[in-house]
Protein backbone atom coordinates (compact mmCIF):
# COMPACT_ATOMS: atom_id res chain seq x y z
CA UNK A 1 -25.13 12.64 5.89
CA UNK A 2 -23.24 9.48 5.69
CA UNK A 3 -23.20 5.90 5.24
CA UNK A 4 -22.73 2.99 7.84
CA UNK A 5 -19.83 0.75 6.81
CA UNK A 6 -20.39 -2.93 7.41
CA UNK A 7 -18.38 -4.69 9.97
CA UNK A 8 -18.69 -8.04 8.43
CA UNK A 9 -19.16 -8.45 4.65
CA UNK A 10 -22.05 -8.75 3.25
CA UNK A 11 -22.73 -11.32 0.72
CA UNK A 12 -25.70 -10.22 -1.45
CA UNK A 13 -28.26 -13.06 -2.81
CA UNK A 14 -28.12 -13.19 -6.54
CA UNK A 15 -27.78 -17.14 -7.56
CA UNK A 16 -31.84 -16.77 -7.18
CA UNK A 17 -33.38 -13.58 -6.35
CA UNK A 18 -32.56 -11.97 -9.70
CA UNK A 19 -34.74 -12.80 -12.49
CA UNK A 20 -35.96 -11.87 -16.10
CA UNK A 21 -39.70 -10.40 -15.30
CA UNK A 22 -39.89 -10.85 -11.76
CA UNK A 23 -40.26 -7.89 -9.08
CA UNK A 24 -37.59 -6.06 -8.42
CA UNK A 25 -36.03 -7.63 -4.54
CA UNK A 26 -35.25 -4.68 -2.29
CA UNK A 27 -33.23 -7.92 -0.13
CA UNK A 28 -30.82 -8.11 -2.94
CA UNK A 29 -30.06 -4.44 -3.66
CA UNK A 30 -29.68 -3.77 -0.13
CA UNK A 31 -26.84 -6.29 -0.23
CA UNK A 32 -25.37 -4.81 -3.31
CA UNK A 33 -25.11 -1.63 -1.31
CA UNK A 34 -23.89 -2.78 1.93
CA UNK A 35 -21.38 -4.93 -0.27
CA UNK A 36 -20.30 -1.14 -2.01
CA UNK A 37 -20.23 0.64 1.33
CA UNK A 38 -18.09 -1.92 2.92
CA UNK A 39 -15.52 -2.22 0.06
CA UNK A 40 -15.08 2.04 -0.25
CA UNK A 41 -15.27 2.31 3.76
CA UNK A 42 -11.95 -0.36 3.78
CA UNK A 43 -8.28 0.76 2.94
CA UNK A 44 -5.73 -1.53 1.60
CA UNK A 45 -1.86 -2.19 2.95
CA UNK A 46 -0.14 0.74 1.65
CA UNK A 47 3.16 -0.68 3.13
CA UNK A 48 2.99 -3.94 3.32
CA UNK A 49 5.54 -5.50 6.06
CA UNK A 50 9.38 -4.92 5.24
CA UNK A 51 12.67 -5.96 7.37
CA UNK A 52 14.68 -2.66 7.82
CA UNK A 53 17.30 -3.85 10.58
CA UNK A 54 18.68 -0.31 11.25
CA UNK A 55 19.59 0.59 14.70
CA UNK A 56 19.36 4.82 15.54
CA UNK A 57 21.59 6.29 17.16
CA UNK A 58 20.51 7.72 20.57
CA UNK A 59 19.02 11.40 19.71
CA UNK A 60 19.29 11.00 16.27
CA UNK A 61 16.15 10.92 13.80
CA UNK A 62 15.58 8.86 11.04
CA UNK A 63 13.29 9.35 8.05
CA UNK A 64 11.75 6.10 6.07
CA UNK A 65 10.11 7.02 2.51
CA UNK A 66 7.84 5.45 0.66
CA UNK A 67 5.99 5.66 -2.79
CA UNK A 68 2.03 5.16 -2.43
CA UNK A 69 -1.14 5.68 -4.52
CA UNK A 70 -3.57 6.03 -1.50
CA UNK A 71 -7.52 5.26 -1.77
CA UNK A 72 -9.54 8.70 -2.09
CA UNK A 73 -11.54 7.43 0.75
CA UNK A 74 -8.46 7.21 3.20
CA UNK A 75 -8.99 9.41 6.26
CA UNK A 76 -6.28 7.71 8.84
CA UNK A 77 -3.23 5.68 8.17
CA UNK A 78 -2.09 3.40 10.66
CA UNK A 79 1.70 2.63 10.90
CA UNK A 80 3.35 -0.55 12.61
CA UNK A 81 6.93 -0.16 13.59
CA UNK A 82 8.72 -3.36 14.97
CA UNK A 83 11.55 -1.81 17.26
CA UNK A 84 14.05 -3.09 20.61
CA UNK A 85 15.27 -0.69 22.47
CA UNK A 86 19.38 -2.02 23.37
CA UNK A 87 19.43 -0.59 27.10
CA UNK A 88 16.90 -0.24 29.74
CA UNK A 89 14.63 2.78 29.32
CA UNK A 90 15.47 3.06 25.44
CA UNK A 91 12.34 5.26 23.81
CA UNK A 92 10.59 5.52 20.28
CA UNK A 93 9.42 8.70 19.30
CA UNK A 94 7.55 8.50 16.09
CA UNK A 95 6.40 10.98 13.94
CA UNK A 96 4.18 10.99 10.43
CA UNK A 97 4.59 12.87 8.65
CA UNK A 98 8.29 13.98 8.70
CA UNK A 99 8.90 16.93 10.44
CA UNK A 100 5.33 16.25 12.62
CA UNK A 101 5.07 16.40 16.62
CA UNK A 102 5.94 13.16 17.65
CA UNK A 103 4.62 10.93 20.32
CA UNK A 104 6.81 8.78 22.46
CA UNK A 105 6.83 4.69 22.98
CA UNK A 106 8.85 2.58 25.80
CA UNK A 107 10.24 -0.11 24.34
CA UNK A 108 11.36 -3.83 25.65
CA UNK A 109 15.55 -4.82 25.11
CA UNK A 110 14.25 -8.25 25.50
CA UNK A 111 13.70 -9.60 21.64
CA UNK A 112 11.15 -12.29 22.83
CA UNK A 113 9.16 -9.79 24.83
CA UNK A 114 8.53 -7.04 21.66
CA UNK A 115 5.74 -6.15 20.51
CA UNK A 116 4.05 -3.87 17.80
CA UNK A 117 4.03 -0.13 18.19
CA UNK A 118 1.25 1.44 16.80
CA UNK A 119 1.02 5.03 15.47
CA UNK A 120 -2.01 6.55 14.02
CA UNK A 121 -2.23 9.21 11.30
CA UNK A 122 -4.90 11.50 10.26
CA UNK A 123 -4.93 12.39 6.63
CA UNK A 124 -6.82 14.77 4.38
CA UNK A 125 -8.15 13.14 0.94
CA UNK A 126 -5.56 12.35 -1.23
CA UNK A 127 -5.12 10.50 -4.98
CA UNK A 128 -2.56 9.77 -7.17
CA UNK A 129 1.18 8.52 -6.47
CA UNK A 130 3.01 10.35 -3.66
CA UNK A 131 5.28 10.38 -1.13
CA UNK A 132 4.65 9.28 2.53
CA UNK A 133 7.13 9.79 5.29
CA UNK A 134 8.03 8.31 8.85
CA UNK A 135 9.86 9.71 11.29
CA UNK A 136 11.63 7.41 13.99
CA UNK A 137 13.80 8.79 16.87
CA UNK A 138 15.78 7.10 19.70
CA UNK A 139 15.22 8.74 22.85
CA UNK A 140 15.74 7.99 26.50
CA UNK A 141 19.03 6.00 26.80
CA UNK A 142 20.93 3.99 24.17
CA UNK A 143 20.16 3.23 20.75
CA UNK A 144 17.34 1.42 18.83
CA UNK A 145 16.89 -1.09 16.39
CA UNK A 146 14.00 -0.75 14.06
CA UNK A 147 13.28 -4.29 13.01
CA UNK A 148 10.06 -3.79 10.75
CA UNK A 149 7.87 -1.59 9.30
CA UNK A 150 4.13 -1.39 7.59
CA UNK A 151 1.62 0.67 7.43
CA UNK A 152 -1.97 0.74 6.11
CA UNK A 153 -5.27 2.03 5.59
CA UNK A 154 -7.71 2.21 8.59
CA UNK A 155 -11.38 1.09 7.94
CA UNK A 156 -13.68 3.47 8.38
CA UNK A 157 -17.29 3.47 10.89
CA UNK A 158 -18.87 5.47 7.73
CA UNK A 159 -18.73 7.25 4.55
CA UNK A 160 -19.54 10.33 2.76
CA UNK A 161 -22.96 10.33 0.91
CA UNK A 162 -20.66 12.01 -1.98
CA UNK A 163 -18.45 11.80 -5.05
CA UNK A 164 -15.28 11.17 -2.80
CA UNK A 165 -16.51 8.23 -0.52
CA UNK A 166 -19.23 6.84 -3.11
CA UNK A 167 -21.53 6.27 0.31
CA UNK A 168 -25.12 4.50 -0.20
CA UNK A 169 -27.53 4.91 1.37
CA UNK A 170 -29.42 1.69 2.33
CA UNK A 171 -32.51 3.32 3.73
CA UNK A 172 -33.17 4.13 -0.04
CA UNK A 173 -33.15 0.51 -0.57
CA UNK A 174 -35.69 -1.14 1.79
CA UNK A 175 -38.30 -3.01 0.36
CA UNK A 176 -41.35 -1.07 -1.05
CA UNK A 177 -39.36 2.26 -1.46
CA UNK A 178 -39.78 3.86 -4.74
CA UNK A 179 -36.76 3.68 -7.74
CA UNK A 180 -35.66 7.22 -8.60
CA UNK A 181 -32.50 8.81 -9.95
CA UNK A 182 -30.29 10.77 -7.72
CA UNK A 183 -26.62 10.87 -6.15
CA UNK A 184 -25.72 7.80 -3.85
CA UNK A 185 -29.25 6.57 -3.30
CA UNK A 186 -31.40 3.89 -4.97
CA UNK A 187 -30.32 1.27 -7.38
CA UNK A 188 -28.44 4.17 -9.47
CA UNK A 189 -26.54 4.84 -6.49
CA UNK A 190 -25.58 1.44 -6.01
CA UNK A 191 -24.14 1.68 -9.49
CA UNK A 192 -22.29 4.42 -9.25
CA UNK A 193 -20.70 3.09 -5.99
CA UNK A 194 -19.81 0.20 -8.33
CA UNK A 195 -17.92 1.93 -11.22
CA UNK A 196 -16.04 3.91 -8.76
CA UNK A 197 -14.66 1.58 -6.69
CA UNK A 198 -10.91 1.68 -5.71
CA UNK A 199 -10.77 -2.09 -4.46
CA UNK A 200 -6.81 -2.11 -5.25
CA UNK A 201 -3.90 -4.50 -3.73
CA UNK A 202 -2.07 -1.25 -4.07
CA UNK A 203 1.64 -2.57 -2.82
CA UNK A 204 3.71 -5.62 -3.99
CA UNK A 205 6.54 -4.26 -2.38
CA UNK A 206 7.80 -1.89 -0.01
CA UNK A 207 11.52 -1.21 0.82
CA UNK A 208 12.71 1.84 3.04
CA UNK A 209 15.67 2.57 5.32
CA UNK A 210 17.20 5.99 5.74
CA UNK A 211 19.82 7.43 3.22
CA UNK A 212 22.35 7.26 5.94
CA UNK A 213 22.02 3.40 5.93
CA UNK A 214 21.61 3.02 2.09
CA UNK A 215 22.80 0.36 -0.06
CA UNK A 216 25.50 1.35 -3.00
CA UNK A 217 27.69 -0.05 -5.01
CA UNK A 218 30.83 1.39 -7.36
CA UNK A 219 29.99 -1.47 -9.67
CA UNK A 220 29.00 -1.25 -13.52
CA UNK A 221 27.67 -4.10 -14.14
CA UNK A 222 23.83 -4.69 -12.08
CA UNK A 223 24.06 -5.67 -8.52
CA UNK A 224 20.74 -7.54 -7.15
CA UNK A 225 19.31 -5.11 -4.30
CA UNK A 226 17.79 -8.46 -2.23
CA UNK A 227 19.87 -11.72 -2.10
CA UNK A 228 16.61 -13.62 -3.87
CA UNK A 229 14.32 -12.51 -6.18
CA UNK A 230 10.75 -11.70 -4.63
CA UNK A 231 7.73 -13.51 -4.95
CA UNK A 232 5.00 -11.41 -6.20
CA UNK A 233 1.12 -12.43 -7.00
CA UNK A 234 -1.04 -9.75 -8.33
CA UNK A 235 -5.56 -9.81 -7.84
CA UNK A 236 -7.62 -11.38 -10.35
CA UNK A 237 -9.18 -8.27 -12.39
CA UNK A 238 -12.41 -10.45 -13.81
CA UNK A 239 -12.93 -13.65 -14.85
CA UNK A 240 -9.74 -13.82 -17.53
CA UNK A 241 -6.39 -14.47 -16.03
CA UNK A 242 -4.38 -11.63 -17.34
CA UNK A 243 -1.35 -10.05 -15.95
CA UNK A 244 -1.34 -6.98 -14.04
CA UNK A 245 0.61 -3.28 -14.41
CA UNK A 246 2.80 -2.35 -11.47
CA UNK A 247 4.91 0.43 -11.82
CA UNK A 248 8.75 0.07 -10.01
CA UNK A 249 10.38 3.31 -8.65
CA UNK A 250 13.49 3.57 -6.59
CA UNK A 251 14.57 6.24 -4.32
CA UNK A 252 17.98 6.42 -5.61
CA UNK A 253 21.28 9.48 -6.54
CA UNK A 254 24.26 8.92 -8.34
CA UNK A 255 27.74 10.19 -7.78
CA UNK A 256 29.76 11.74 -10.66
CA UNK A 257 27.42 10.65 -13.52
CA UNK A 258 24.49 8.31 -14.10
CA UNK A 259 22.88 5.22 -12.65
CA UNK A 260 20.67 2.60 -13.90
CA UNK A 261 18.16 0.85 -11.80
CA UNK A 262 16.04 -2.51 -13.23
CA UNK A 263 13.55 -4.48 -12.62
CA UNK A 264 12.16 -7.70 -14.02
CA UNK A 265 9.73 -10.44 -13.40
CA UNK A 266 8.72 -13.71 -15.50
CA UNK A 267 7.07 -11.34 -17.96
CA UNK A 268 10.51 -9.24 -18.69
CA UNK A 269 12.53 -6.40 -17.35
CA UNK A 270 12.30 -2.60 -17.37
CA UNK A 271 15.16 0.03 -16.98
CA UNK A 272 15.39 3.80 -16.46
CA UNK A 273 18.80 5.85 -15.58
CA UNK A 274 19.14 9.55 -13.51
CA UNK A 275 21.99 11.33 -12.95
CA UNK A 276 20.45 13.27 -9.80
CA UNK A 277 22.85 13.65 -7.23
CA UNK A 278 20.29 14.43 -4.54
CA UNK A 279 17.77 11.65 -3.73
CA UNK A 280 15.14 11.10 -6.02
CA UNK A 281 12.07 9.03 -6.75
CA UNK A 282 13.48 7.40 -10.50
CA UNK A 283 10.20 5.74 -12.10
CA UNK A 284 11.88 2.55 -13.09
CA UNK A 285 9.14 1.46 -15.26
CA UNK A 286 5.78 -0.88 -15.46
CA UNK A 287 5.67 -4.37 -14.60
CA UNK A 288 3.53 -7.09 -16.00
CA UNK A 289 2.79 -8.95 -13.03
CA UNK A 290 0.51 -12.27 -13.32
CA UNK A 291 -2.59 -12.68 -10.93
CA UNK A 292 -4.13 -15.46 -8.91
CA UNK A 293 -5.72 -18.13 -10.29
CA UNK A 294 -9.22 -19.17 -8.53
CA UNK A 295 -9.17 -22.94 -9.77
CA UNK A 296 -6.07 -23.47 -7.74
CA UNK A 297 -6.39 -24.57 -4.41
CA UNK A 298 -3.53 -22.32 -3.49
CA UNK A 299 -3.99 -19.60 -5.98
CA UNK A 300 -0.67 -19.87 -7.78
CA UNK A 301 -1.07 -19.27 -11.65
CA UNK A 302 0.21 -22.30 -13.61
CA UNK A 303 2.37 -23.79 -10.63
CA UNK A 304 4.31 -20.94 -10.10
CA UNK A 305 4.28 -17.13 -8.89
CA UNK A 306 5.70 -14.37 -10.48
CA UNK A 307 9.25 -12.65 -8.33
CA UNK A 308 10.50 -9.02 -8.73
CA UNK A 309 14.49 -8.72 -8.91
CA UNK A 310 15.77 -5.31 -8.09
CA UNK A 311 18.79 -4.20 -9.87
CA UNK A 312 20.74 -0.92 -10.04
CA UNK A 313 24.69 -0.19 -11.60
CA UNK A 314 26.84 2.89 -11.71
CA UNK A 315 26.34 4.28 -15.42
CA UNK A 316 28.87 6.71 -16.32
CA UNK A 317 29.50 7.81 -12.73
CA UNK A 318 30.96 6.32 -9.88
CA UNK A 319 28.81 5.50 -7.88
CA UNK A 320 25.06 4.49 -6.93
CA UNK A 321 23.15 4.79 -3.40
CA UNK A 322 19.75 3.26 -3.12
CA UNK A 323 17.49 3.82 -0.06
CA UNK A 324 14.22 2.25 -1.19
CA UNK A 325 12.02 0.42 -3.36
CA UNK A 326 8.49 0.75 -4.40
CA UNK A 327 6.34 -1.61 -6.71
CA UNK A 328 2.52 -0.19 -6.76
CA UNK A 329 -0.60 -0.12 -8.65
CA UNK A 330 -1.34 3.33 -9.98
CA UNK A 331 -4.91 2.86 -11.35
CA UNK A 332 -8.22 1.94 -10.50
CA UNK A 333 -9.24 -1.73 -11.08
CA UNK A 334 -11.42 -1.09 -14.68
């Protein structure tokens, strides 16, 4: 069995219909649980939007990487590639994930004419920080220019009745039904739905283009990755205004030695080295990010967002290639 997902939200009644000694409202609880159902059934912006500017060479393949911690409830991911084709009858074949079939995409060479290509990925349940991969060919004649990418989670019609998808049922909650203990129905349902709920802004920051376009530097002292630091703003957790932990990794090798990559924001910096001199995913370390602020009419905390400055330097080798960046939150919001 499953549970509908609400198209719209629902915004349960509470100001009034919850009392000290008065009957219990089934109106109410069936809000709670529709409000449950439609936060688990939606996915979050794994990747948010990110300039790559890389033009493929005709027949060649090229892989983007990212770092995610997906939503358990994720069953499709949805990537948006932003991409000109620089002759007439220029092609995008696109693939997820790498190594996949791919499916193929005509593309405009008029910049003012583009539009969004949209490529849809099924997914088996998945947790915990990982690895996602894109494929993007140029077929057909000439080369392409990938412009942007993003990708995210894709709402869902329903959701399990289980311990992955945290489903209620809402039947159980009509008016007049009885109260009784027992997985994803009735008010304990609702409340287990509750203190499992993944409601994460998962990505700050997403930065990917392939190896063969990466950035480097010979240099030993740090090198900004960006030109300006990047403004970041993190959820409000509850009603306190404390910072948030992201966690920085960059895909990144060294040549000959060691390499140091860095990250800081208002609330300080974090380092880690590698001397791998393959590609790797180097956990740079955990930010303290602040949040939004409610009071403000724009949301900025004190006047001023937090920005992420990414920052890498040849240690004791020669040199350092870098071929993306990911700032994410690992955990469940407690």
């Amino acid at each position: 069995m499953s549970a509908n997902v609400p198209h719209l939200r629902p915004v349960p009644e509470i100001d009034t219909a919850i009392r000290a000694g008065e009957p219990v409202r089934g109106d109410t609880w069936m809000g709670l649980g529709g409000l449950a159902n439609w936060m688990n059934g939606h996915g979050s912006m794994i990747v948010p939007w990110h300039f790559s500017g890389h033009t493929i060479s005709n027949g060649a393949t090229d892989t983007y990487r990212y770092n995610v911690s997906p939503k358990a409830q994720t069953r499709m991911r949805v990537w948006v590639v932003l991409a000109r084709a620089n002759s007439v009858g220029g092609q995008l074949e696109i693939a997820a994930p790498s190594g996949a079939s791919r499916t193929t995409y005509r593309l405009s060479t008029v910049r003012d004419r583009v539009v969004p290509v949209v490529f849809r990925e099924l997914v088996t349940t998945s947790t915990g920080t990982q690895e996602i991969t894109l494929d993007l060919k140029a077929s057909g004649t000439g080369t392409v220019t990938v412009d942007a990418v993003s990708c995210y989670e894709q709402t869902r019609a329903s959701i399990g009745l289980d311990t992955t998808d945290w489903g209620v049922d809402l039947e159980s909650l009509r008016p007049r039904q009885p109260i009784f203990d027992a997985a994803n129905v009735s008010h304990p349902g609702v409340c287990d739905a509750y203190d499992n709920l993944d409601a994460r802004r998962t990505s700050l920051l997403q930065w990917s283009v392939p190896t063969g376009d990466s950035a480097h530097t010979t240099s030993a002292s740090y090198l900004a990755l960006f030109e300006t630091p990047l403004r970041v703003l993190a959820p409000i957790r509850n009603v306190s205004l404390s910072p948030m932990d992201y966690v920085a990794y960059a895909y990144i090798k060294a040549t000959g030695g060691s390499v140091f990559a860095q990250a800081t924001t208002a609330a300080g910096a974090v380092s880690n080295s590698t001397s791998s001199t393959s590609y790797t995913w180097l956990n740079v370390g955990t930010l303290s990010v602040a949040c939004e602020d409610l009071s403000a009419s724009d949301g900025v905390p004190a006047g001023s967002v937090d920005t992420i400055k990414i920052e890498v330097k040849v240690g004791t080798g020669t040199r350092v290639d870098i071929a993306g960046v990911s700032v994410i939150r690992e955990t469940k919001p407690q």
